[in-house]
Each structure stands twice: as C-alpha cells, then as structure tokens.
C-alpha atoms as a PDB file:
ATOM      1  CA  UNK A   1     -25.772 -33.101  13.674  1.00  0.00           C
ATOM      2  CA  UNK A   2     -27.370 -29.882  12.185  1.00  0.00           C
ATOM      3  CA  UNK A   3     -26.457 -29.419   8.415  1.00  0.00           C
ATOM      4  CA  UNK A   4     -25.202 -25.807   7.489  1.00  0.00           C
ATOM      5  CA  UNK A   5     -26.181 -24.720   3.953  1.00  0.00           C
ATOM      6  CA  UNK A   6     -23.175 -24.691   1.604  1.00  0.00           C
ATOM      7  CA  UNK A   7     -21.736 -28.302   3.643  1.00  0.00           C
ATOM      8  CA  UNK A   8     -21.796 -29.675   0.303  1.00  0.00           C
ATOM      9  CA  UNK A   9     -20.387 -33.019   2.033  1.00  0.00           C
ATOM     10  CA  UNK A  10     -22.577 -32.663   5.207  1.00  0.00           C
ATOM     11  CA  UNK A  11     -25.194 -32.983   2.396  1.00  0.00           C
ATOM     12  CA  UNK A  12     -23.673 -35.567   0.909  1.00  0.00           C
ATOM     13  CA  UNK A  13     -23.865 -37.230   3.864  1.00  0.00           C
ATOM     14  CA  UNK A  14     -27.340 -36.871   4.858  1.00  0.00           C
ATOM     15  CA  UNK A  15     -28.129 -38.018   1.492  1.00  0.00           C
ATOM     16  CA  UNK A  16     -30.662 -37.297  -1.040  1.00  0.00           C
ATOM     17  CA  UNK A  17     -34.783 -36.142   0.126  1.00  0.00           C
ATOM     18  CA  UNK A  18     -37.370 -36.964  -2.008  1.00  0.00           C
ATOM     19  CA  UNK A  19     -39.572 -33.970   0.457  1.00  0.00           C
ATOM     20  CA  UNK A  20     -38.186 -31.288   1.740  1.00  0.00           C
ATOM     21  CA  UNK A  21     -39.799 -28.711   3.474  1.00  0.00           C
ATOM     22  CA  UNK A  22     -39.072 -25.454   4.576  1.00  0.00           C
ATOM     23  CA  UNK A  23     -40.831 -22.326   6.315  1.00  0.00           C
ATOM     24  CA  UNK A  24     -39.362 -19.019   6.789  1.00  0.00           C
ATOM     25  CA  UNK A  25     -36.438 -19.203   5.388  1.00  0.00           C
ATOM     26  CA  UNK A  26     -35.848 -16.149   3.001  1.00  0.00           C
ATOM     27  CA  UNK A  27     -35.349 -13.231   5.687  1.00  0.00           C
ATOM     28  CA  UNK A  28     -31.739 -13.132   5.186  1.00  0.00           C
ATOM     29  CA  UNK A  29     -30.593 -12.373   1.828  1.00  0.00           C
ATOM     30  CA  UNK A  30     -26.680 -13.511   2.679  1.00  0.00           C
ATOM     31  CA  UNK A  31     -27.901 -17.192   3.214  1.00  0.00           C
ATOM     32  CA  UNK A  32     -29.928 -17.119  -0.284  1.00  0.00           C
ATOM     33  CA  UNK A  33     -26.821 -18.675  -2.074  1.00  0.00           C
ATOM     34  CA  UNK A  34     -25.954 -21.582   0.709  1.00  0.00           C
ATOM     35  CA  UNK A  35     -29.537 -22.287   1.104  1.00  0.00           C
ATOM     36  CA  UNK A  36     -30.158 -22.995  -2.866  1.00  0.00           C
ATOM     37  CA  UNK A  37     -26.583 -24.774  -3.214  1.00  0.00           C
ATOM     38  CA  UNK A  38     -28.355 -26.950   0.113  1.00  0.00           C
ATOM     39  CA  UNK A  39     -30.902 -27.494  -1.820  1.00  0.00           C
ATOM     40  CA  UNK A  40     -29.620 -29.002  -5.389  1.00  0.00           C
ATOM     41  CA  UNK A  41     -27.365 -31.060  -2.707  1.00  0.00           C
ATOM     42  CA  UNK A  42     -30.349 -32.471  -1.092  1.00  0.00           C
ATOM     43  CA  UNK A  43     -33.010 -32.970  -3.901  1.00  0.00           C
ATOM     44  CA  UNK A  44     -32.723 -35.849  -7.163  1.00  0.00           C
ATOM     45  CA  UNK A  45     -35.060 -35.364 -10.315  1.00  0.00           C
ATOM     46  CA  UNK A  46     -38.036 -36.695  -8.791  1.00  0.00           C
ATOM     47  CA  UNK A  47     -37.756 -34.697  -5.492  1.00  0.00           C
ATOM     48  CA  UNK A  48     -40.423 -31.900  -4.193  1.00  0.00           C
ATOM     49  CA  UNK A  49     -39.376 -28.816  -2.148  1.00  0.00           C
ATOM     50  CA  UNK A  50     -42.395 -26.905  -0.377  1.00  0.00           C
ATOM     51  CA  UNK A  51     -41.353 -23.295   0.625  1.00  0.00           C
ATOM     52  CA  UNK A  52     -43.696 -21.484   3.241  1.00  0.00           C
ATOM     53  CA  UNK A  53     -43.100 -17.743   4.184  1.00  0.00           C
ATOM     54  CA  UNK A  54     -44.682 -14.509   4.794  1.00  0.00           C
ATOM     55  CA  UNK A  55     -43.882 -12.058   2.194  1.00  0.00           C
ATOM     56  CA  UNK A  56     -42.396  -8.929   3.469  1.00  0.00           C
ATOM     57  CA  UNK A  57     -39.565  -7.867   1.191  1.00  0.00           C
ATOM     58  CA  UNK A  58     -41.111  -8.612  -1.898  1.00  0.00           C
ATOM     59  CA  UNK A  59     -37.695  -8.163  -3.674  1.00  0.00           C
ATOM     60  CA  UNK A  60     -35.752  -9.911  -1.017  1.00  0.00           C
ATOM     61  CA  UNK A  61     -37.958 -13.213  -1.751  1.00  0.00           C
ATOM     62  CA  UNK A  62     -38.175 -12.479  -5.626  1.00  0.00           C
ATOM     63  CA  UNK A  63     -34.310 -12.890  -5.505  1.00  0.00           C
ATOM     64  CA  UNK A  64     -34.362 -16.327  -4.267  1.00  0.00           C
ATOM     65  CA  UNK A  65     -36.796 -17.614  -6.239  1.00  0.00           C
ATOM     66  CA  UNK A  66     -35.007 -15.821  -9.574  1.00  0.00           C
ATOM     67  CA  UNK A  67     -32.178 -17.185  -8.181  1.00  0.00           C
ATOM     68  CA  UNK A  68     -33.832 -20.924  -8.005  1.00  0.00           C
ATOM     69  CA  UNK A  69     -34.647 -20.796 -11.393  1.00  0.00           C
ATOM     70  CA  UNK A  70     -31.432 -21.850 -12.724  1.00  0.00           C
ATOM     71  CA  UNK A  71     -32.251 -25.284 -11.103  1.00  0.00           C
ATOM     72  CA  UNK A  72     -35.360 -25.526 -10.296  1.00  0.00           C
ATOM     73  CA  UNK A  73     -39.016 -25.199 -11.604  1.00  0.00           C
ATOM     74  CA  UNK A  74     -40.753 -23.231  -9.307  1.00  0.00           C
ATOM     75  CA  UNK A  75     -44.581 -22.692  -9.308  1.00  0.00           C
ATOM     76  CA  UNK A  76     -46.502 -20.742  -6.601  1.00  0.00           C
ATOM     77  CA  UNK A  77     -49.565 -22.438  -4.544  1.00  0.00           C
ATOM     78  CA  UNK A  78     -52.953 -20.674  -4.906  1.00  0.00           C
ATOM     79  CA  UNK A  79     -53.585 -20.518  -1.318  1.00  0.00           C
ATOM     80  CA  UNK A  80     -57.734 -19.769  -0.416  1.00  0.00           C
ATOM     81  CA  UNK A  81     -56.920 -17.431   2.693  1.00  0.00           C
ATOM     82  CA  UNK A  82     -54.179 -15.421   1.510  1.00  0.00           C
ATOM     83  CA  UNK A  83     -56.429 -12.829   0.967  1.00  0.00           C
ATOM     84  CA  UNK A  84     -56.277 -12.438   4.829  1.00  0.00           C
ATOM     85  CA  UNK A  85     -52.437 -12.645   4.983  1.00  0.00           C
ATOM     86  CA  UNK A  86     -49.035 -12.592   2.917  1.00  0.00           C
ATOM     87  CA  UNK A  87     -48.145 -16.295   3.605  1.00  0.00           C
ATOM     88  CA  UNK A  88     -47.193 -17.639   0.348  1.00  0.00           C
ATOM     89  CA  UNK A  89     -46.034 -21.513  -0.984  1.00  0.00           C
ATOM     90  CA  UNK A  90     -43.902 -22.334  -3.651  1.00  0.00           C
ATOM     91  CA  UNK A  91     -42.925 -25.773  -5.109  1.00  0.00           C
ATOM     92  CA  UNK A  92     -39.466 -26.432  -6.335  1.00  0.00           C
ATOM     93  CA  UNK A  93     -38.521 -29.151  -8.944  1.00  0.00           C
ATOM     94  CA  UNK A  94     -34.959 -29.916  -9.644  1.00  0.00           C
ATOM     95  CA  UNK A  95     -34.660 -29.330 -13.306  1.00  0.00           C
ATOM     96  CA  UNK A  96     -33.715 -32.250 -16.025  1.00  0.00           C
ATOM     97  CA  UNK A  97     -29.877 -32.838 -16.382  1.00  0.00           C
END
C-alpha cells in the first residue's frame, strides 16, 4: 500500500530505510511539513536521503531544506552539468539524538 507523508504509523510500519531516494518532490509547499515528518519516520542515524529536483522557486525549495535542518544535515552535490540546467542534489543525514 502507498504510504502518505504524515502516516506516522504507516511509517512505522514500513519500517526504517537506510536509502531513500526522492526526485521532484518540493513543488508543493503544503506537503513540505508531511514530507519531512515522512522522512525522520523513515530514516535511523546511519541512514542517507538523496533529493533530486529542478530548481524553480528558489524560495519554495530553500524552505524545505531550512525546514530540514532541524533534523537533518543537509549538504548539496556539486553536480558537473548543472551549468546546463537547474537540477540540483542534496544529501540528508538524520542528526545525532
């Protein structure tokens, strides 16, 4: 069954990811919130979240990634051709308790 963000028990039981991958996922700025509470749900201290997306509300994907912060490290990927586009990667890591 698909998992909504925000099922805090549909989370709990899919379990925990040590990968998680995502792409495209920041156009909505309502589903910021459920998507980052998915997201702690989902990941245990050694886990690695890769975000892909095209950038085209800077702000709009700023705001998740501020947001993120309060549980996550996040580090943007050097990519070599995104001089030709605005796809952009960033790595999450669940903070230490």
């Amino acid at each position: 069954a698909p998992l909504a963000w925000g099922d805090a028990a549909g989370a709990a039981a899919v379990g925990k990811a040590d990968l998680i991958l995502g792409s495209d996922l920041l156009y909505r700025e309502e589903f910021h919130e459920p998507l980052y509470r998915t997201l702690l749900d989902l990941s245990h201290p050694d886990s690695l979240i890769a975000m892909a997306y095209e950038r085209r509300r800077g702000t709009l994907e700023d705001s998740f990634f501020d947001r993120a912060q309060a549980g996550f490290r996040v580090e943007a990927v050097a990519l070599p051709f995104q001089e030709d586009n605005d796809v952009q990667v960033r790595l999450l890591r669940p903070l230490p308790s």
